[in-house]
N, C-alpha and C. Protein backbone atom coordinates (compact mmCIF):
# COMPACT_ATOMS: atom_id res chain seq x y z
N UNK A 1 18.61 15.11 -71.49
CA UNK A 1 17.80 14.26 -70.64
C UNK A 1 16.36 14.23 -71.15
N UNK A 2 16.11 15.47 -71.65
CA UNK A 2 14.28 15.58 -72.01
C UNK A 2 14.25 14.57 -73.34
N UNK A 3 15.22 14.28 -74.14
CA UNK A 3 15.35 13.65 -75.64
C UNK A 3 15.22 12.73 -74.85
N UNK A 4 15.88 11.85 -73.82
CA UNK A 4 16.02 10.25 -74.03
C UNK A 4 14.87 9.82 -73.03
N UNK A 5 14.08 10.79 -72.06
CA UNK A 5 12.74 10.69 -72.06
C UNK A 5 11.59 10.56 -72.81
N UNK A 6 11.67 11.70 -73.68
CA UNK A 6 10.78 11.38 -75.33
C UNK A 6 10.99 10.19 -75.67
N UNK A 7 12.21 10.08 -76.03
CA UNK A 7 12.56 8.52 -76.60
C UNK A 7 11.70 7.07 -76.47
N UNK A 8 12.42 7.27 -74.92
CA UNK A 8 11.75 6.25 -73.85
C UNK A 8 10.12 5.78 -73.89
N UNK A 9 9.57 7.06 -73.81
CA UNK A 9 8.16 7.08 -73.97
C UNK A 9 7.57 7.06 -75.07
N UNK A 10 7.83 7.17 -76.44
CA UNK A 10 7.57 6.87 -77.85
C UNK A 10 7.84 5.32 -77.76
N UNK A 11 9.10 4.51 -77.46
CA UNK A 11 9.12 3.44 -77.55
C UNK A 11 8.28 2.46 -76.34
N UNK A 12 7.72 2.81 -75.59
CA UNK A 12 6.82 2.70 -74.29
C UNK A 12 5.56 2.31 -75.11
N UNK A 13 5.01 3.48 -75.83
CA UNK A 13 4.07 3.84 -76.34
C UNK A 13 4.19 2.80 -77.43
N UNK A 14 4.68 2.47 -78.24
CA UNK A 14 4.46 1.44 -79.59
C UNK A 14 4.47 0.43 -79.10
N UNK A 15 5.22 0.03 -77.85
CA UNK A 15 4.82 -1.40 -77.63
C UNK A 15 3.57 -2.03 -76.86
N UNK A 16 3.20 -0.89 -76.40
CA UNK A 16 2.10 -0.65 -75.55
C UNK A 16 1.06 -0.62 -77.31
N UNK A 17 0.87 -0.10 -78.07
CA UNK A 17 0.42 -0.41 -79.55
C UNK A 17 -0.12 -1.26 -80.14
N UNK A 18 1.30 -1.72 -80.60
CA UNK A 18 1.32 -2.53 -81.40
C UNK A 18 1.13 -4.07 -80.87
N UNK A 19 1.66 -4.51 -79.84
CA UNK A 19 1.80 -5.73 -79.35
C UNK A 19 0.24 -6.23 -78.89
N UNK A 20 -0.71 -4.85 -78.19
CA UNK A 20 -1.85 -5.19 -77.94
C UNK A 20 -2.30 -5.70 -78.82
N UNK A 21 -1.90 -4.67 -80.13
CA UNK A 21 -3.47 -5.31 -81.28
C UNK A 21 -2.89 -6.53 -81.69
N UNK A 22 -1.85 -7.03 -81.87
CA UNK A 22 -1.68 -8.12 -82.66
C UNK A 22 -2.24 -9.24 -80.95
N UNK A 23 -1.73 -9.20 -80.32
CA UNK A 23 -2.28 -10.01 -79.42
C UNK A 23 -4.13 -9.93 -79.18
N UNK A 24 -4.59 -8.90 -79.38
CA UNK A 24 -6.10 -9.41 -79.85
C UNK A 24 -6.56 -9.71 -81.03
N UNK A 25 -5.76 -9.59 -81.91
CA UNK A 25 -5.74 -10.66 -83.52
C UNK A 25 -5.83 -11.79 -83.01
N UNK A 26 -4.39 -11.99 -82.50
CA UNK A 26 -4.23 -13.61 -82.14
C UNK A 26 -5.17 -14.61 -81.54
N UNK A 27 -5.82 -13.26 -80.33
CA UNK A 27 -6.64 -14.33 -79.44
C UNK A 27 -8.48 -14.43 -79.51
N UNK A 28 -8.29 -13.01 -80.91
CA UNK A 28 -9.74 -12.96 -81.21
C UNK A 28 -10.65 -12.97 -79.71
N UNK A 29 -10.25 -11.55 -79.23
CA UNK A 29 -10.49 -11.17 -77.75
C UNK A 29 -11.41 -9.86 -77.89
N UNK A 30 -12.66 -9.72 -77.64
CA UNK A 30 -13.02 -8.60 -77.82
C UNK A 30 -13.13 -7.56 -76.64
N UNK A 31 -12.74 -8.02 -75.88
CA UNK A 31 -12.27 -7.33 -74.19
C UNK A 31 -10.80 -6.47 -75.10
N UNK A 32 -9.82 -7.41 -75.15
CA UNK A 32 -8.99 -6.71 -75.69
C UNK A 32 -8.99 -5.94 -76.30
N UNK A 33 -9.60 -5.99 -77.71
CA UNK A 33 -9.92 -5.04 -78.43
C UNK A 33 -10.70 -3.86 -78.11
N UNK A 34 -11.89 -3.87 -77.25
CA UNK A 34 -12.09 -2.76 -76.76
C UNK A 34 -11.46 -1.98 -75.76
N UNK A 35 -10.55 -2.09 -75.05
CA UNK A 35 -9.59 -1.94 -74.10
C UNK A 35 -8.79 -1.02 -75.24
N UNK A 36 -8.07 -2.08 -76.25
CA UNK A 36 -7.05 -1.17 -77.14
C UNK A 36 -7.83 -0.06 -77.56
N UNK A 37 -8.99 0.13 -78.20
CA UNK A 37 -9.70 1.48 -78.60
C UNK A 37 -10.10 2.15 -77.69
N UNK A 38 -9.96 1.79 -76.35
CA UNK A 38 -10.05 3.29 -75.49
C UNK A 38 -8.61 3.94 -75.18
N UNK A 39 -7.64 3.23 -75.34
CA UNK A 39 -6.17 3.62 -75.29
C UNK A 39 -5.48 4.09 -76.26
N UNK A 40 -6.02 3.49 -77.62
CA UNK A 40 -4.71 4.16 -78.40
C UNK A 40 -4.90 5.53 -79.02
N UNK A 41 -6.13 6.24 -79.29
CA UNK A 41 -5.83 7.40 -79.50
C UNK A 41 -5.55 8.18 -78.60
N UNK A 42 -5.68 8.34 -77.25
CA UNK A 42 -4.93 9.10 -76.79
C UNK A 42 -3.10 8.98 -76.76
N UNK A 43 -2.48 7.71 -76.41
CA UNK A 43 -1.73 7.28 -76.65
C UNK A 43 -0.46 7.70 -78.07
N UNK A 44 -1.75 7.16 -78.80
CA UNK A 44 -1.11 7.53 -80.30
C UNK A 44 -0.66 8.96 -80.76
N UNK A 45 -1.69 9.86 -79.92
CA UNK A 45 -1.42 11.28 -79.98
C UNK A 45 -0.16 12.00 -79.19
N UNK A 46 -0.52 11.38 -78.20
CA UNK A 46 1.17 11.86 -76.89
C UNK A 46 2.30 11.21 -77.55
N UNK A 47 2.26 10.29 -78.36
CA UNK A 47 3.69 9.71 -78.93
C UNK A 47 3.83 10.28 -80.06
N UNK A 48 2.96 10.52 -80.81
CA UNK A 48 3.77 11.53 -81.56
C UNK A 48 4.04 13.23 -81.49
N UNK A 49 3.31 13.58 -80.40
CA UNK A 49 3.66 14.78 -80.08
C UNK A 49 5.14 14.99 -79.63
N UNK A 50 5.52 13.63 -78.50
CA UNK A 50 6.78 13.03 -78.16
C UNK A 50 7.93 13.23 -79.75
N UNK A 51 7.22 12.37 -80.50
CA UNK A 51 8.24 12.58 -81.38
C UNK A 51 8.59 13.77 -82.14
N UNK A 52 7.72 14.79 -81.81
CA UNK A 52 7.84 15.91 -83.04
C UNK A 52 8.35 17.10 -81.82
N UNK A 53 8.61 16.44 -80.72
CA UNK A 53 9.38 17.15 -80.06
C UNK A 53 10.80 16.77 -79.55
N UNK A 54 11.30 15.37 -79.82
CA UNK A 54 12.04 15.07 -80.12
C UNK A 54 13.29 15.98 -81.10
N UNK A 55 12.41 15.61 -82.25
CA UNK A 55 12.69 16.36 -83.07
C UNK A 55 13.29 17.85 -83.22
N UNK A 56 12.30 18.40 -82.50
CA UNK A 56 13.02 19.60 -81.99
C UNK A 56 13.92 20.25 -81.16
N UNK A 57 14.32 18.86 -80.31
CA UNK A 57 15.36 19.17 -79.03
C UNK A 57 15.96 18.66 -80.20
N UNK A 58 16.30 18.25 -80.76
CA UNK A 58 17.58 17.37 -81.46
C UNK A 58 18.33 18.48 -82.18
N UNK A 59 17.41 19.82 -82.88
CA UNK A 59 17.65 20.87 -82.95
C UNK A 59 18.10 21.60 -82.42
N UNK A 60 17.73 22.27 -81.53
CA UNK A 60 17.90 22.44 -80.24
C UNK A 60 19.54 22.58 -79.79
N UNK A 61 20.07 20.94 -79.28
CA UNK A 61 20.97 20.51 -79.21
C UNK A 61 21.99 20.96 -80.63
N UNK A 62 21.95 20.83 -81.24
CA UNK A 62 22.62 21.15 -82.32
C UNK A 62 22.90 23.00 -82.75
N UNK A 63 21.48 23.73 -82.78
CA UNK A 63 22.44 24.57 -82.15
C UNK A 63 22.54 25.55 -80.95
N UNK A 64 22.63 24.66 -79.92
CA UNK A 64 23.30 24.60 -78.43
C UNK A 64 25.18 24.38 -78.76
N UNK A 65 25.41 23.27 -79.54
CA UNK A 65 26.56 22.86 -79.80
C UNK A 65 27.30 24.32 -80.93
N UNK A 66 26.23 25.05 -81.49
CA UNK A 66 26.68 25.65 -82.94
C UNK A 66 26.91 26.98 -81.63
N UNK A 67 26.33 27.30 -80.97
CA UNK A 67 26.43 28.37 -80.23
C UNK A 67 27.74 28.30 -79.26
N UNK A 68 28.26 26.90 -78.84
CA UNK A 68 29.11 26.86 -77.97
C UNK A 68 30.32 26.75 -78.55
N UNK A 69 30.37 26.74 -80.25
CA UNK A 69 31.77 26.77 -80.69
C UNK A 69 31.74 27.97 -81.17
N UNK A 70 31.04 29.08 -81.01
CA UNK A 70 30.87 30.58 -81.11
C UNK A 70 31.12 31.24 -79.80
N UNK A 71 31.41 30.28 -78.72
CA UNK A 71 31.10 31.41 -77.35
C UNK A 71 29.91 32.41 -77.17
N UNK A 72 29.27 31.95 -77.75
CA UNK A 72 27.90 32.46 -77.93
C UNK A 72 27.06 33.06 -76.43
N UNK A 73 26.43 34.21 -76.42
CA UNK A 73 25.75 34.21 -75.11
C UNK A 73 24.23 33.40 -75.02
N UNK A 74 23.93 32.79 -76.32
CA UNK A 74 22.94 32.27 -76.28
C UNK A 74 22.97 30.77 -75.06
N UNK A 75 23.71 30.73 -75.16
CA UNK A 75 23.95 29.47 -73.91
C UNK A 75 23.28 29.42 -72.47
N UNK A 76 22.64 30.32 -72.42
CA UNK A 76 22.27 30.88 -71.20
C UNK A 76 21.02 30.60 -70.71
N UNK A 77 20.33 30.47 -71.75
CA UNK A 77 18.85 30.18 -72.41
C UNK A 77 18.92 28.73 -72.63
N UNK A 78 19.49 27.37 -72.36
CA UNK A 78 19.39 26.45 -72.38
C UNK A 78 17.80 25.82 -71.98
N UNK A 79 17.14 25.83 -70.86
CA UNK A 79 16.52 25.96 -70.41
C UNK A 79 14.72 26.22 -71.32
N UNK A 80 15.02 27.41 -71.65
CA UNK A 80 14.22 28.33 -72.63
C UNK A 80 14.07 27.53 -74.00
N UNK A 81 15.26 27.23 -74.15
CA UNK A 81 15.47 26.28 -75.73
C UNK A 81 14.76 24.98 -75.56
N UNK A 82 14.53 24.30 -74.49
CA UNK A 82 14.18 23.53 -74.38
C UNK A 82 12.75 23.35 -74.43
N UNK A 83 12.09 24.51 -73.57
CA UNK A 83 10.97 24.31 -73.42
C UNK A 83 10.12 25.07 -74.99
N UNK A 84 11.10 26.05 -75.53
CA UNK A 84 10.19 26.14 -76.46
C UNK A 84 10.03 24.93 -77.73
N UNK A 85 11.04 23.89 -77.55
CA UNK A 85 10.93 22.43 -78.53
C UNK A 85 9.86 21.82 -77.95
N UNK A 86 9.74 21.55 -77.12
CA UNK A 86 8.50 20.98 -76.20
C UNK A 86 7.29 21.53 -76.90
N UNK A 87 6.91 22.48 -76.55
CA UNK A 87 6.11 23.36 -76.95
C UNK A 87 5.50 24.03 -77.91
């Protein structure tokens, strides 16, 4: 669930991006444009933090899966695994 939240919000985030600036290209808007430069670095920073935690649940998940075809007691710690990808 935390992956297809990241997800969600990385792709949130680029369109929220990208679509601004080209739409103040287009309309040669300088409202716009200053609007987009108070937004996108913060923005730009939470989405890729998003993604590089992505990244790490995807790990994560994988071995969650490597542990559960071991009967592993690591399973237990789901939770824990998660937050330290986050993190």
């Amino acid at each position: 669930m935390l992956l297809a939240f990241f997800d969600i919000f990385v792709s949130m985030a680029y369109i929220m991006l990208m679509s601004v600036n080209v739409l103040s290209d287009v309309l040669m808007s300088p409202v716009l444009v200053s609007v987009w430069y108070t937004y996108m670095i913060p923005i730009l920073t939470v989405s890729h933090i998003a993604m590089t935690s992505s990244s790490f649940l995807i790990v994560a998940a994988s071995f969650e899966r490597y542990c559960a075809t071991l009967n592993s007691p690591y399973l237990r710690n789901r939770s824990f695994l998660a937050l330290c990808a986050i993190c």
